[in-house]
Protein backbone atom coordinates (compact mmCIF):
# COMPACT_ATOMS: atom_id res chain seq x y z
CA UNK A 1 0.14 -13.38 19.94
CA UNK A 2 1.94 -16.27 18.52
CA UNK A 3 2.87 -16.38 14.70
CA UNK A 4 5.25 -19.01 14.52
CA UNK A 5 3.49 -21.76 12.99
CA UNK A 6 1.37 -19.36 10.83
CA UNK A 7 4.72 -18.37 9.58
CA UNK A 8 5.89 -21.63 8.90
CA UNK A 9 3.10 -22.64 7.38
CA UNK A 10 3.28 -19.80 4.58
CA UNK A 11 6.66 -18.62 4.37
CA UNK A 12 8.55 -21.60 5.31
CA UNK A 13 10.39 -22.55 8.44
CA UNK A 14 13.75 -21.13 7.23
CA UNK A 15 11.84 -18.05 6.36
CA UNK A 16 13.33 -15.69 8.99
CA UNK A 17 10.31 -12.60 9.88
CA UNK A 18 10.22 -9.74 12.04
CA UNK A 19 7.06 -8.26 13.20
CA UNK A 20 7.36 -4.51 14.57
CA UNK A 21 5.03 -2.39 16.20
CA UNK A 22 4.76 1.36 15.09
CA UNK A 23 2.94 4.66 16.07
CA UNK A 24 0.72 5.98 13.85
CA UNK A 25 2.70 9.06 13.26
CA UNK A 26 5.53 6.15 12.40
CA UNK A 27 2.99 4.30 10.02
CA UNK A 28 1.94 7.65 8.28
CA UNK A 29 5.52 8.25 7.04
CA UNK A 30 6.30 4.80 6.26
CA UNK A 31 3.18 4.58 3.95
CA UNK A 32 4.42 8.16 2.50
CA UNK A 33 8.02 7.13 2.17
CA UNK A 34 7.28 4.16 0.48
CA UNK A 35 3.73 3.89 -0.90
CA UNK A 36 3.33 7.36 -1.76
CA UNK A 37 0.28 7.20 0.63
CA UNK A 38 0.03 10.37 3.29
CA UNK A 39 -1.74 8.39 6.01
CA UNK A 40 -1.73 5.34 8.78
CA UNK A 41 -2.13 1.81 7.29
CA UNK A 42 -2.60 -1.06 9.36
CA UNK A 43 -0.07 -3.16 8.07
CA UNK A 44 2.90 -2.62 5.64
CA UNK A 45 5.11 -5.61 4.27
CA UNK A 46 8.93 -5.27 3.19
CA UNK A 47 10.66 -8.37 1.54
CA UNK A 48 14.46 -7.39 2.95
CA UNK A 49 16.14 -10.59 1.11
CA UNK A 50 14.86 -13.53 -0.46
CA UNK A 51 14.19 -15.74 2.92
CA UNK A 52 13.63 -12.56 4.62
CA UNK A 53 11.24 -9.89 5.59
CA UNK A 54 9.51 -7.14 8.30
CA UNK A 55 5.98 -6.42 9.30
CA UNK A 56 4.90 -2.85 10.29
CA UNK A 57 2.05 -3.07 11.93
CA UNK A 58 0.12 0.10 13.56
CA UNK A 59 -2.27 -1.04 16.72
CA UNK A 60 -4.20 1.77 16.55
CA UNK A 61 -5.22 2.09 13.54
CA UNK A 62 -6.15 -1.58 13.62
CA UNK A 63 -8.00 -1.09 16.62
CA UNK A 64 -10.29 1.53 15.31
CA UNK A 65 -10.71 -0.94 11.92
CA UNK A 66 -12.37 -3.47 14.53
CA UNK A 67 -15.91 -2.36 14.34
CA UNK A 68 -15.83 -2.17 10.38
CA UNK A 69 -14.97 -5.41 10.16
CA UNK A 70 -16.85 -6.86 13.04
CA UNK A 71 -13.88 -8.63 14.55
CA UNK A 72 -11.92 -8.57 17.81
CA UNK A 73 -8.61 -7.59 17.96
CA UNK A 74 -6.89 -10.96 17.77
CA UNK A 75 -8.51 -12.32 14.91
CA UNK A 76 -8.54 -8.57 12.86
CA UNK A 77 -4.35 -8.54 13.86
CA UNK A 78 -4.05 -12.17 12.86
CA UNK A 79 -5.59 -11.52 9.63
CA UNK A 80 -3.32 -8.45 8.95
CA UNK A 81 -0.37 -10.90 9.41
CA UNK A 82 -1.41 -13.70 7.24
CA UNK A 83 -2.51 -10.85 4.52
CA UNK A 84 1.07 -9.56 4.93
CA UNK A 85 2.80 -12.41 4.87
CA UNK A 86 1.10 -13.73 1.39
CA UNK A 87 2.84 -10.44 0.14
CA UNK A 88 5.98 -11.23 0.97
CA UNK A 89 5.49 -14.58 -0.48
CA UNK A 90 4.89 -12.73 -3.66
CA UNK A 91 1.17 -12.61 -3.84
CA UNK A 92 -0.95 -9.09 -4.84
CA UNK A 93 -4.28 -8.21 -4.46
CA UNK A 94 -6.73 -10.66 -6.40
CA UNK A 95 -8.88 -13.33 -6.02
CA UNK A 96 -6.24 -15.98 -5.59
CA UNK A 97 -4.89 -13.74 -2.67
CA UNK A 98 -8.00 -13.74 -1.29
CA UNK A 99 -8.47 -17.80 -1.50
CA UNK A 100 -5.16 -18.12 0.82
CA UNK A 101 -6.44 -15.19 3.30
CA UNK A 102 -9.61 -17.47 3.98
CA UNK A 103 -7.03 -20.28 3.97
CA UNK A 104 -4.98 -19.32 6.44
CA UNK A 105 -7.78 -17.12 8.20
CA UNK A 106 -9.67 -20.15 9.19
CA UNK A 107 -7.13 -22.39 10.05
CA UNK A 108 -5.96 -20.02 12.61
CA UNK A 109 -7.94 -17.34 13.77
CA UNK A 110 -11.71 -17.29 12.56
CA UNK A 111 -13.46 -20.01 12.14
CA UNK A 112 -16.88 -18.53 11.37
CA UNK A 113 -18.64 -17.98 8.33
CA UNK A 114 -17.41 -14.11 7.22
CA UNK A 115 -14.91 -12.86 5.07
CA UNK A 116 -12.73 -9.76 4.57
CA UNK A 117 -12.93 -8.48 1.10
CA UNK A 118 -11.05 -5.77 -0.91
CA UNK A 119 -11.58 -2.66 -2.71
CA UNK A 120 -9.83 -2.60 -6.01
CA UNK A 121 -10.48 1.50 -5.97
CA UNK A 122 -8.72 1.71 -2.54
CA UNK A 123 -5.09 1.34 -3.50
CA UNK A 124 -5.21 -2.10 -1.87
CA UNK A 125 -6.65 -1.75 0.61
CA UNK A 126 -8.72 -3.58 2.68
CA UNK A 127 -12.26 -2.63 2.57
CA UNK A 128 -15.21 -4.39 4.05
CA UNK A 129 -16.51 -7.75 5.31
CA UNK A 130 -18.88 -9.85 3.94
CA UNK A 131 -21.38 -12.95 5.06
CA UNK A 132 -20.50 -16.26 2.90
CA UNK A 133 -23.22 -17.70 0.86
């Protein structure tokens, strides 16, 4: 999958972003090491230098997220890119994170009428989908 012009588009072209794959065994101590969180996550973002930063991404665990949120696995991993790429532009969880997911999620990967929507209770994480009004 291409992510080129989403990057671009949110980070800047001079932005320079790597996107690595990672077990879930990998995933599980990353999230530990650094998030104080003892399991897989989906996706993990690290800001290395100001124009700079890496994606950790685990496939499996975003392929058994699928069903939850009702998407295939293009548009659930293109989501998990655009959500980790507003944090290394700086954003956190809110509301005004979730106006530039929906953004950035229809522009480039879902163009139908649901949403992805957080859990303030679950560390930041993402939580369930929901059917705009």
């Amino acid at each position: 999958m291409e992510f080129e012009k989403v990057k671009q588009d949110i980070l800047g072209k001079e932005y320079s972003l790597s996107i690595a794959y990672v077990s879930e065994k990998k995933s599980r101590e990353i999230n530990k090491k650094y998030r104080n969180i003892d399991k897989p996550t989906n996706v993990l973002s690290f800001a290395l230098r100001k124009n700079m930063g890496e994606l950790i991404l685990c496939k499996s665990v975003i392929k058994k997220e699928l069903k939850k949120f009702d998407r295939t696995f293009e548009q659930l991993l293109g989501f998990l890119v655009i959500h980790g790429m507003l944090h290394l532009k700086g954003m956190q969880h809110s509301s005004r994170m979730e106006v530039a997911e929906d953004k950035y999620d229809q522009k480039y990967f879902y163009r139908n009428r649901h949403r992805v929507h957080h859990n303030k209770s679950h560390r930041g994480g993402i939580f369930k989908r929901r059917k705009k009004s």
